[in-house]
N, C-alpha and C. Protein backbone atom coordinates (compact mmCIF):
# COMPACT_ATOMS: atom_id res chain seq x y z
N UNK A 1 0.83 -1.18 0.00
CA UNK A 1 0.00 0.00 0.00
C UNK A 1 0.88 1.25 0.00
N UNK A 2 0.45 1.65 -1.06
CA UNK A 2 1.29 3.27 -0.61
C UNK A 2 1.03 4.38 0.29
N UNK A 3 2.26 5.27 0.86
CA UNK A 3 2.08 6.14 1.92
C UNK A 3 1.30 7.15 1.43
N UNK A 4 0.67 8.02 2.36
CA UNK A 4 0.47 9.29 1.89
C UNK A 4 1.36 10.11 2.05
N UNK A 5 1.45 11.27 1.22
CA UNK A 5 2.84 12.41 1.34
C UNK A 5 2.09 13.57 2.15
N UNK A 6 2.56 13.99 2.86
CA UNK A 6 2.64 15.35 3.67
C UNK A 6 3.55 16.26 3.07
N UNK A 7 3.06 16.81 2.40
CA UNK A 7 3.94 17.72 1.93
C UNK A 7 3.71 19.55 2.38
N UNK A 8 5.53 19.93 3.22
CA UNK A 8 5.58 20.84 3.64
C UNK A 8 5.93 22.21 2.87
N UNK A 9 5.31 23.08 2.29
CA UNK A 9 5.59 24.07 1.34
C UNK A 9 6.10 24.86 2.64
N UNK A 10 7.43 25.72 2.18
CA UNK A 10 8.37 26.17 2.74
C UNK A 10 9.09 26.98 2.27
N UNK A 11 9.87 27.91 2.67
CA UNK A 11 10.67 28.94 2.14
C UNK A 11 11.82 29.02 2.91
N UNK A 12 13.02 29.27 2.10
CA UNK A 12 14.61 29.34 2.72
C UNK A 12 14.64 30.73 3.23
N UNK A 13 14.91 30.52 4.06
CA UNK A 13 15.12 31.78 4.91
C UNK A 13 14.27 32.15 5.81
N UNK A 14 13.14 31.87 6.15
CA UNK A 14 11.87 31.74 6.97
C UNK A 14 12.33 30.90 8.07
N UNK A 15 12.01 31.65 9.32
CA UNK A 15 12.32 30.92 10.44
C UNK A 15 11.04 29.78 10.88
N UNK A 16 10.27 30.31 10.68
CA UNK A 16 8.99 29.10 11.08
C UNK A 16 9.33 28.08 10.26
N UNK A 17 9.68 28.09 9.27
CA UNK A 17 9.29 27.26 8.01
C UNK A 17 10.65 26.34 8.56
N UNK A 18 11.79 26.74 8.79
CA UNK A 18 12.82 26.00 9.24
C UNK A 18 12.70 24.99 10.27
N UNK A 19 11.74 25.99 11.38
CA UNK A 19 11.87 25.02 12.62
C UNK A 19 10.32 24.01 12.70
N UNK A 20 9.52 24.44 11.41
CA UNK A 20 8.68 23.36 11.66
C UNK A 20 9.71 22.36 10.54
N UNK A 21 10.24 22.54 9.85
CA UNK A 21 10.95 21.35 9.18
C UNK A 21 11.60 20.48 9.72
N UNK A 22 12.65 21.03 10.30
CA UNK A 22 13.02 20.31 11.16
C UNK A 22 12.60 19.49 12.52
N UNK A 23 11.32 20.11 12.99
CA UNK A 23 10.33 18.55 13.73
C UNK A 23 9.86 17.84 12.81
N UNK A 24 9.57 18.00 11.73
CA UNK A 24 8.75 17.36 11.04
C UNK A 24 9.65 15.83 10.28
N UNK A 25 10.90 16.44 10.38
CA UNK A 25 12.13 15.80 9.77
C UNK A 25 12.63 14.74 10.96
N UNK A 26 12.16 14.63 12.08
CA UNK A 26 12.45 14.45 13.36
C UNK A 26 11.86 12.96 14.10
N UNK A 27 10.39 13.36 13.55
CA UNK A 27 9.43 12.38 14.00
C UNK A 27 9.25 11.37 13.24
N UNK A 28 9.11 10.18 13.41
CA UNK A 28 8.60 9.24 12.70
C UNK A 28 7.23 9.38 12.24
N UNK A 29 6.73 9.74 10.66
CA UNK A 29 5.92 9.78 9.94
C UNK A 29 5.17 8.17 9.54
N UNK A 30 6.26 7.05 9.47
CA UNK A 30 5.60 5.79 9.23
C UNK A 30 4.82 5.09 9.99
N UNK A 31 4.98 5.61 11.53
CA UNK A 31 3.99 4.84 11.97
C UNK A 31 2.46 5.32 12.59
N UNK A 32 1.97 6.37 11.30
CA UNK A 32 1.11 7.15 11.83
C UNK A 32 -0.13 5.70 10.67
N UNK A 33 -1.56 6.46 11.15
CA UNK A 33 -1.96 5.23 10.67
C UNK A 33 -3.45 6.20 9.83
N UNK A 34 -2.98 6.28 7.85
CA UNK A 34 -1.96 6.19 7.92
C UNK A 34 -0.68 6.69 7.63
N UNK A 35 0.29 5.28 7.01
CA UNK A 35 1.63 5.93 7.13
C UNK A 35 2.11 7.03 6.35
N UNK A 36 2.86 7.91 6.55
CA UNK A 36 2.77 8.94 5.63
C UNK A 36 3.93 9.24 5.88
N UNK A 37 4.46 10.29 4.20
CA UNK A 37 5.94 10.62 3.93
C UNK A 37 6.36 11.74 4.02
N UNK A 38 7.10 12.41 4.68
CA UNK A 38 7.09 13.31 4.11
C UNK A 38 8.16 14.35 3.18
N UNK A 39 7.43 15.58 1.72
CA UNK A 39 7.97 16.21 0.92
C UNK A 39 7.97 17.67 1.39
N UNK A 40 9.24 18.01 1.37
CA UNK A 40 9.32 19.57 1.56
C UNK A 40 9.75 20.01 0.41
N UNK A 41 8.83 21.02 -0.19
CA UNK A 41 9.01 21.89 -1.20
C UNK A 41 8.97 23.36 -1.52
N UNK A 42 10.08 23.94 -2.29
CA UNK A 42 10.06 25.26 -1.33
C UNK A 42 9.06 26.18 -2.26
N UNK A 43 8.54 26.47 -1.43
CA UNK A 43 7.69 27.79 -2.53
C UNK A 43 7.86 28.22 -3.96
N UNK A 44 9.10 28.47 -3.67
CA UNK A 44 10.04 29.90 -4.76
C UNK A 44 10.99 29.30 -5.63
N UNK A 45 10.99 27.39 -5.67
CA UNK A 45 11.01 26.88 -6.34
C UNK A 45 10.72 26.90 -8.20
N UNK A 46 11.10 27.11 -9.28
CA UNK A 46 10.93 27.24 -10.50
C UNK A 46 9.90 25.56 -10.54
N UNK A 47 9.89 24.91 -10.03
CA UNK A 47 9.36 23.29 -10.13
C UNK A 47 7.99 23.23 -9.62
N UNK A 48 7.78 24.85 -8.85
CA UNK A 48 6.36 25.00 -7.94
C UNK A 48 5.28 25.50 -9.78
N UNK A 49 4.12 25.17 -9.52
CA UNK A 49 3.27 25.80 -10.39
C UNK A 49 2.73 26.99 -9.81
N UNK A 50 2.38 28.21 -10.58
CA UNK A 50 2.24 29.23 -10.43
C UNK A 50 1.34 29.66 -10.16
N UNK A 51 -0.17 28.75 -9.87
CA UNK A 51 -1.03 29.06 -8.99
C UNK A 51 -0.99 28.31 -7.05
N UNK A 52 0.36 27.31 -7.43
CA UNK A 52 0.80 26.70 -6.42
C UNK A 52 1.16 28.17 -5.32
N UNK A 53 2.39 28.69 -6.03
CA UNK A 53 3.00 29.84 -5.71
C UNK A 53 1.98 30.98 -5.31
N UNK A 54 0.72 31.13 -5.87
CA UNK A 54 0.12 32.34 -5.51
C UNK A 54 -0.58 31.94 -4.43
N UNK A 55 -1.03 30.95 -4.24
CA UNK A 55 -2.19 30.34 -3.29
C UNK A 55 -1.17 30.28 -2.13
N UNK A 56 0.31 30.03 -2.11
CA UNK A 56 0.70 30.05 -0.74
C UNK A 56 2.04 30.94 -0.25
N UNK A 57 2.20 31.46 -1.43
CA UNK A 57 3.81 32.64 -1.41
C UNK A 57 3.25 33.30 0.27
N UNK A 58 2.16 33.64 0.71
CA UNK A 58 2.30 34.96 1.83
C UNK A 58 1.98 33.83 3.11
N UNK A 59 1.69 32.08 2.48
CA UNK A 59 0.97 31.81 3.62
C UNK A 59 2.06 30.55 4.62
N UNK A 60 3.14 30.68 4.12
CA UNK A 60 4.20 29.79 4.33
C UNK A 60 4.69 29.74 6.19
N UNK A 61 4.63 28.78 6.74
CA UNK A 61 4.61 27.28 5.96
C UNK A 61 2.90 26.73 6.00
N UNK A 62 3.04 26.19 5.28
CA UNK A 62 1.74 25.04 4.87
C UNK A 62 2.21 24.03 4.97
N UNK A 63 0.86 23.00 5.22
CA UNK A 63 1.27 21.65 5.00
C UNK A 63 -0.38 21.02 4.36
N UNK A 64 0.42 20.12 3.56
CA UNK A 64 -0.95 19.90 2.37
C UNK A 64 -0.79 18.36 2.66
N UNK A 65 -1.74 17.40 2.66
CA UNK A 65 -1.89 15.41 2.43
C UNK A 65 -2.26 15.68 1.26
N UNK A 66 -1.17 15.34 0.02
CA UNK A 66 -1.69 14.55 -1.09
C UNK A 66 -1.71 13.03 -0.69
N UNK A 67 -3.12 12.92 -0.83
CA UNK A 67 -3.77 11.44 -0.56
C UNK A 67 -4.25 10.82 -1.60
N UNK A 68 -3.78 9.47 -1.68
CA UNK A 68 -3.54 9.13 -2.65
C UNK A 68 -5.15 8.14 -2.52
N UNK A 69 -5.12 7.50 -1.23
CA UNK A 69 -6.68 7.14 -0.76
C UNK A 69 -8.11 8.11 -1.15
N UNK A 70 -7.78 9.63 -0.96
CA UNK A 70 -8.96 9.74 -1.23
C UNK A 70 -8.90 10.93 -2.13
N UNK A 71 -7.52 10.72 -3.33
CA UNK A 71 -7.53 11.08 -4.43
C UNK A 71 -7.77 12.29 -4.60
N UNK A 72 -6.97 13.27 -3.40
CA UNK A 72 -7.01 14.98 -3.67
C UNK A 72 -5.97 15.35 -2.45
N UNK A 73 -5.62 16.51 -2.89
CA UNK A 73 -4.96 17.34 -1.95
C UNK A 73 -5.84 17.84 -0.68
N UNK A 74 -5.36 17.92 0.66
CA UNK A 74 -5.69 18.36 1.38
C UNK A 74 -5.19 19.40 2.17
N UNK A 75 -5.50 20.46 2.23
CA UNK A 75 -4.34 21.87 3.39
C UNK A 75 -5.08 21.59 4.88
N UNK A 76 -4.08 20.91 5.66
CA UNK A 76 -4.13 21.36 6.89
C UNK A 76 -4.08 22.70 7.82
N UNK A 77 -4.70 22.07 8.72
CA UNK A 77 -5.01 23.67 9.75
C UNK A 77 -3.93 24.22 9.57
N UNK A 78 -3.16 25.81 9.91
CA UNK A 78 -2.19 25.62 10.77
C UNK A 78 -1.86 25.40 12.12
N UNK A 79 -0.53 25.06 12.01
CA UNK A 79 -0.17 24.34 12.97
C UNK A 79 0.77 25.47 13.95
N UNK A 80 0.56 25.20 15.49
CA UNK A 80 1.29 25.98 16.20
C UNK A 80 3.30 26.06 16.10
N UNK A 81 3.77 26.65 15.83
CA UNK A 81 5.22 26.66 15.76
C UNK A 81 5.55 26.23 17.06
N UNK A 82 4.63 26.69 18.11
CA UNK A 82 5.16 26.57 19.61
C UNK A 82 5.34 24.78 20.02
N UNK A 83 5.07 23.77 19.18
CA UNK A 83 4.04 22.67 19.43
C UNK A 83 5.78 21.46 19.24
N UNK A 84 5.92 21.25 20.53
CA UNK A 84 6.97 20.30 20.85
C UNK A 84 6.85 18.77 19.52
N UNK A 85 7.91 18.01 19.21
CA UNK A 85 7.78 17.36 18.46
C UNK A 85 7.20 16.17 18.40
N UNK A 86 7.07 15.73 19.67
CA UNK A 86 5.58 14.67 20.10
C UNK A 86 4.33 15.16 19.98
N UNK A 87 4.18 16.03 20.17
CA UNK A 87 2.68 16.85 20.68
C UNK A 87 2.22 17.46 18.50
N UNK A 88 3.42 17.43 17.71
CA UNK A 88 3.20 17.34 16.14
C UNK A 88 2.50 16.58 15.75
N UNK A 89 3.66 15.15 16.70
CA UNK A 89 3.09 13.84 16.00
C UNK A 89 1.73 13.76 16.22
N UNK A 90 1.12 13.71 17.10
CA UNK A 90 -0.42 13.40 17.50
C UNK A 90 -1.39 14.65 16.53
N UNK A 91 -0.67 15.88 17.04
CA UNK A 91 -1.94 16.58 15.72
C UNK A 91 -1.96 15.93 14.74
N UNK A 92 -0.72 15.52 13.59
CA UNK A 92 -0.43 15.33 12.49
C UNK A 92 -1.89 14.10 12.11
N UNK A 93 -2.04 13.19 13.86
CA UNK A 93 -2.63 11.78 13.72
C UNK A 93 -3.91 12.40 14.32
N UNK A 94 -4.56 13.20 14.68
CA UNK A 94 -5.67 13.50 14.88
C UNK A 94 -6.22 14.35 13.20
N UNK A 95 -5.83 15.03 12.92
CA UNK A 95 -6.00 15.54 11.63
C UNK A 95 -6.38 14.24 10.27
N UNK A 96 -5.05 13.08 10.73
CA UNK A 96 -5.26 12.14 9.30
C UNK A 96 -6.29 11.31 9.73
N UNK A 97 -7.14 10.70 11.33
CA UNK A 97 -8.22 10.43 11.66
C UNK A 97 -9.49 11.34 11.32
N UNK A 98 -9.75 12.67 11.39
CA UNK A 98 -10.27 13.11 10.81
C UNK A 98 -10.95 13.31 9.74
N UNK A 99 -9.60 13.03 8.68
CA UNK A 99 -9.92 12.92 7.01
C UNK A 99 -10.11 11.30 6.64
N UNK A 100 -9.59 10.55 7.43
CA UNK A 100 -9.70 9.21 7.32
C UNK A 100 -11.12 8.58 8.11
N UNK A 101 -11.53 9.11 8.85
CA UNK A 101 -12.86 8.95 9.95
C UNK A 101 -11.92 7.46 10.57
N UNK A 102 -10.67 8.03 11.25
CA UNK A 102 -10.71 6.51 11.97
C UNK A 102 -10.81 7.08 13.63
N UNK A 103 -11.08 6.19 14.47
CA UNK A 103 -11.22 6.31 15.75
C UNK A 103 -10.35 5.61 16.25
């Protein structure tokens, strides 16, 4: 079965965007249920599409589930910067219960 991607849109030089990367880079993503990968991609990227870029150039960082289960992109809430790297993991798994309806 394939993972779902979490993918973190991000910008170099942005301090949020750094230090949520780096929890995000931190935690184990595979054993969320479910498992999921994750892609950081930077905004300002030439590889980003250009309504990609407009929809999130001012709103960085984002984090989007391309789900491959239920066959669309999804933008998550944001997420607190303040939010220790355990206390990620569980939003990350209350959010994919959510979209997944698991209990």
């Amino acid at each position: 079965m394939n993972s779902e991607v979490l993918i973190l849109y991000s910008r170099k030089g942005c301090c949020l965007c750094q230090t949520l990367e780096q929890k995000l880079s931190n935690i184990c993503l595979k054993n969320l249920k479910p498992s999921v990968v994750l892609s950081i991609v930077d905004i300002d990227s030439e590889k980003v599409s250009l309504d990609i870029q407009m929809k999130y150039t001012n709103e960085v960082p984002v984090i989007v589930l391309d789900s491959t289960r239920l066959l669309k992109k999804i933008e998550l809430p944001r997420v607190s910067p303040r939010l220790k790297e355990e206390m990620l993991l569980s939003w990350i798994q209350k959010n994919l219960n959510t979209l997944y309806r698991i209990s």
